[in-house]
Protein backbone atom coordinates (compact mmCIF):
# COMPACT_ATOMS: atom_id res chain seq x y z
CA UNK A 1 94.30 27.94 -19.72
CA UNK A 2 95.90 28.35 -23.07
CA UNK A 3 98.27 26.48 -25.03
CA UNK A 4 101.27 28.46 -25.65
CA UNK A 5 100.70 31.78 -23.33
CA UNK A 6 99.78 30.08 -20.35
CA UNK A 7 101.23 30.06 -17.47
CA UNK A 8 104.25 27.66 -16.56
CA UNK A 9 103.04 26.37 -12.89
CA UNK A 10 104.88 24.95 -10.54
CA UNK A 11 104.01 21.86 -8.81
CA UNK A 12 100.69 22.37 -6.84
CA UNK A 13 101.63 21.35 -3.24
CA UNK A 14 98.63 20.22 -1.02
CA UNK A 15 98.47 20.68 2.68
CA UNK A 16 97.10 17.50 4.52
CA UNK A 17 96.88 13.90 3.26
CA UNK A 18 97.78 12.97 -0.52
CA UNK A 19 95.34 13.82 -2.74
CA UNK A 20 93.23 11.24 -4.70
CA UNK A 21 92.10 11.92 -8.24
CA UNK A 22 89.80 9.77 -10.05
CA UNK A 23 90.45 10.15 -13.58
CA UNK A 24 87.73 9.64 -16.14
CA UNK A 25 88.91 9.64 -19.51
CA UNK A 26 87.37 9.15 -23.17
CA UNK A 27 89.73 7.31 -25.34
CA UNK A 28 88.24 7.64 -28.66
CA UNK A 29 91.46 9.18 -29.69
CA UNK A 30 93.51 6.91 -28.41
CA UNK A 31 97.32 7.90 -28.80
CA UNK A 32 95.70 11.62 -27.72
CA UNK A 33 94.00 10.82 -24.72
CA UNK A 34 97.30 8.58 -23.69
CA UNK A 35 99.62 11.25 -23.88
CA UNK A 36 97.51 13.87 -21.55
CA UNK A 37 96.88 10.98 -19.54
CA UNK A 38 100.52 10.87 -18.97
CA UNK A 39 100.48 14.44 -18.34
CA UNK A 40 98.21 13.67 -15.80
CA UNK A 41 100.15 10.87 -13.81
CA UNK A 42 103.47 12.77 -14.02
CA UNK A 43 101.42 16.04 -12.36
CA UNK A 44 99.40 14.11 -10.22
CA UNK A 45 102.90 11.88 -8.77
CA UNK A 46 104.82 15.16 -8.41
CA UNK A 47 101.90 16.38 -5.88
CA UNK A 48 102.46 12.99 -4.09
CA UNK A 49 98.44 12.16 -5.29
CA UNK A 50 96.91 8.77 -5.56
CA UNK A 51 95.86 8.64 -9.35
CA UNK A 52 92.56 6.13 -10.46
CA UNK A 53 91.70 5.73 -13.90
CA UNK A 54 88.35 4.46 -15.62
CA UNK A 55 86.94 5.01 -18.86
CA UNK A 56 84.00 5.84 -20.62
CA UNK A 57 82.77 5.59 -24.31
CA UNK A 58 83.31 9.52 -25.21
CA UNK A 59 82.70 12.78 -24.83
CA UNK A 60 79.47 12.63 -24.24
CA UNK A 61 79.57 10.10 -21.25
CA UNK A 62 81.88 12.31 -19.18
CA UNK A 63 79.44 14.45 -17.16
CA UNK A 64 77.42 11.60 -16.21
CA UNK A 65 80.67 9.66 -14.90
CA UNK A 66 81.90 12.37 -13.23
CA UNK A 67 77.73 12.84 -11.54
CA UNK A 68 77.94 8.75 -11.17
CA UNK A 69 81.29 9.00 -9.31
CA UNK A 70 80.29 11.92 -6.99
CA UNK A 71 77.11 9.59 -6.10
CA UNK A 72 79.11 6.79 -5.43
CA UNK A 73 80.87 8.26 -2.68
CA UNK A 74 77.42 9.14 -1.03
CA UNK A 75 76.88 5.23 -0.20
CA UNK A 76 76.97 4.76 3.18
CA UNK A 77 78.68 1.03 2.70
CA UNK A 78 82.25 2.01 2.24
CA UNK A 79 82.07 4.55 -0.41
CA UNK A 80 85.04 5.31 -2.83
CA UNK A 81 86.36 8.67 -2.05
CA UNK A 82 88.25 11.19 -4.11
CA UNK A 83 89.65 14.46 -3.51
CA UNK A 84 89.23 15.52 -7.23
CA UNK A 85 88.42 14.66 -10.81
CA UNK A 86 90.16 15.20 -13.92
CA UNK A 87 88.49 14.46 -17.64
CA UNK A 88 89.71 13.69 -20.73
CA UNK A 89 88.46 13.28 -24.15
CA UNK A 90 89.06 14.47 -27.70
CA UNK A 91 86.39 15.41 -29.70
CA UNK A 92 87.65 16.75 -33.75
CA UNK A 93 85.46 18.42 -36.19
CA UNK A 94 84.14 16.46 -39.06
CA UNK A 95 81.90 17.58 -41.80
CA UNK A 96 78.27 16.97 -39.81
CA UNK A 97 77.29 19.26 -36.49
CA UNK A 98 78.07 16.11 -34.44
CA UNK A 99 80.55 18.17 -33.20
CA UNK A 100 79.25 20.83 -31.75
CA UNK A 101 76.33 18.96 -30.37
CA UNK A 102 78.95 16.87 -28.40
CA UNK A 103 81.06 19.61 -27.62
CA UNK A 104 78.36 21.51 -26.20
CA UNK A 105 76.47 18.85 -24.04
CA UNK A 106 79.70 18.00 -22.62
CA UNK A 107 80.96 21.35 -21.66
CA UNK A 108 77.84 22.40 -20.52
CA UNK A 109 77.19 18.87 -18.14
CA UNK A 110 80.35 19.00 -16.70
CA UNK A 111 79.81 23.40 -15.72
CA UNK A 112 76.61 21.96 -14.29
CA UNK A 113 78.06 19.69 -12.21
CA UNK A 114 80.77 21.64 -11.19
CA UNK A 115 79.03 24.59 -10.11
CA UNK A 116 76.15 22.49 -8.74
CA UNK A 117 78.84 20.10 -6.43
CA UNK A 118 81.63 22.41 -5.81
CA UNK A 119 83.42 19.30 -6.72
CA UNK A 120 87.42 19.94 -7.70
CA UNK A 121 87.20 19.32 -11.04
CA UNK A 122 90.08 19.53 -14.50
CA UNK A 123 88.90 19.65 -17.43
CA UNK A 124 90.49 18.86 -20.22
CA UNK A 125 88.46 17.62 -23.36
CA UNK A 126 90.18 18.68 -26.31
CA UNK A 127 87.36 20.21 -29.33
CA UNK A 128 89.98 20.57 -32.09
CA UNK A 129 89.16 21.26 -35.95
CA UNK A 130 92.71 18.66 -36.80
CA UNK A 131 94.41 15.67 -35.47
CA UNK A 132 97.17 17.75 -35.69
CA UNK A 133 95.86 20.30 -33.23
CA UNK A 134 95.09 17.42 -30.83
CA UNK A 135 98.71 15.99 -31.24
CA UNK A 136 100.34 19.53 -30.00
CA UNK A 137 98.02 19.43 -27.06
CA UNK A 138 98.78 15.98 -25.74
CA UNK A 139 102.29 16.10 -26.51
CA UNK A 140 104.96 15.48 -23.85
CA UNK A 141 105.94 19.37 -23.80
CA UNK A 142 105.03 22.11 -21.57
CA UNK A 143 101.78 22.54 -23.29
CA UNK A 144 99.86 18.86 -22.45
CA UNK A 145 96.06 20.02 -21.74
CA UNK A 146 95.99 16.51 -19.65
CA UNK A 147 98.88 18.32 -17.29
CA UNK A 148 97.33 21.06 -17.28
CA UNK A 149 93.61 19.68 -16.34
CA UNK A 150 95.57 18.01 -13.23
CA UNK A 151 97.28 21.34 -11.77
CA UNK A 152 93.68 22.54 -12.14
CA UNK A 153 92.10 19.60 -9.91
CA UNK A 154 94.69 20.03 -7.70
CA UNK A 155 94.00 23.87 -7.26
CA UNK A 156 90.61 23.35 -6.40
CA UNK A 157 91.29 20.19 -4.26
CA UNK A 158 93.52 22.92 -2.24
CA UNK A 159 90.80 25.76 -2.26
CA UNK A 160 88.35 22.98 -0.78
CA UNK A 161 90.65 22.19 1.81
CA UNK A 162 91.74 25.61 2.71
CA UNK A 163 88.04 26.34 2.95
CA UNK A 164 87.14 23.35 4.55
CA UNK A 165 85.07 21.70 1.94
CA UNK A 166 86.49 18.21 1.97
C-alpha cells in the first residue's frame, strides 16, 4: 500500500468473535513507532479487536518475535492465541550499509514466515532515507503505515476465517 495513492478503506468488519492482534513493535524511533502504533489501536478498536502490545529491540528482532509468538500458541498448557499480527519498526538510512542489511533480513524473515504459516500478518516497518519521511508516515492523517498495517491484519484475519484457517 502506498502513501498518498492508496486506497482510503473502510473499516474492516470481521464475521465471528473479535479479533485479537498481537502487536510487535520496534521502538527505536520512538515518537515514529508511537504514532503508527496509534494508528493501529484506533483501526484495531473500530473492528471491535482485542489489541496486545510487546516490544522488541529493532528491526531486526521482528521476524523472530513474530516466529516466537506463532510457537507460543502451539503449547499445549494454555497457549496465548491471536487472530493476527501487526509489526512495526523504523529503520532510516545512514551513511554505512547497515541499512540495507537490516532492511533486507527483516523483510525477507517476516515473507518467510508469512508464506511459510499462512499467519495474518501487517506489516509495517518503515525503511525511509529521512526522519522526515518517517514523520509523514506515522502521522495522525489518512496516510499512518501503522493504520494501514492493521486493515491489512485484519484482511487476512477475515480471509482465514472465510476459508476456515483459524
Amino acid at each position: 500500500m502506498s502513501t498518498i495513492d492508496g486506497p482510503k478503506r473502510d473499516t474492516v468488519r470481521i464475521e465471528g468473535p473479535a479479533p485479537r492482534i498481537l502487536l510487535i513493535q520496534a521502538p527505536y524511533y520512538d515518537e515514529i513507532v508511537g504514532g503508527m502504533r496509534k494508528g493501529v489501536e484506533r483501526v484495531v478498536a473500530e473492528a471491535g479487536g482485542v489489541l496486545e502490545i510487546v516490544d522488541v529491540a529493532g528491526a531486526f528482532e521482528l521476524p523472530a518475535a513474530l516466529r516466537m509468538a506463532l510457537d507460543a500458541m502451539e503449547h499445549p498448557e494454555e497457549p496465548p492465541f491471536w487472530d493476527g499480527f501487526v509489526l512495526l519498526g523504523c529503520v532510516v538510512k545512514g551513511d554505512t550499509d547497515h541499512y540495507d542489511h537490516i532492511c533486507r533480513e527483516a523483510c525477507s524473515g517476516v515473507m518467510s514466515v508469512a508464506v511459510g504459516t499462512g499467519a495474518a500478518i501487517g506489516f509495517g516497518l518503515l525503511t525511509v532515507h529521512t526522519l522526515q519521511q518517517a514523520i509523514e508516515r506515522s502521522s495522525d492523517d489518512g496516510h499512518n503505515k501503522g493504520a494501514e498495517a492493521a486493515q491489512a491484519a485484519l484482511l487476512q484475519v477475515g480471509l482465514r476465517r472465510k476459508w476456515r484457517m483459524a
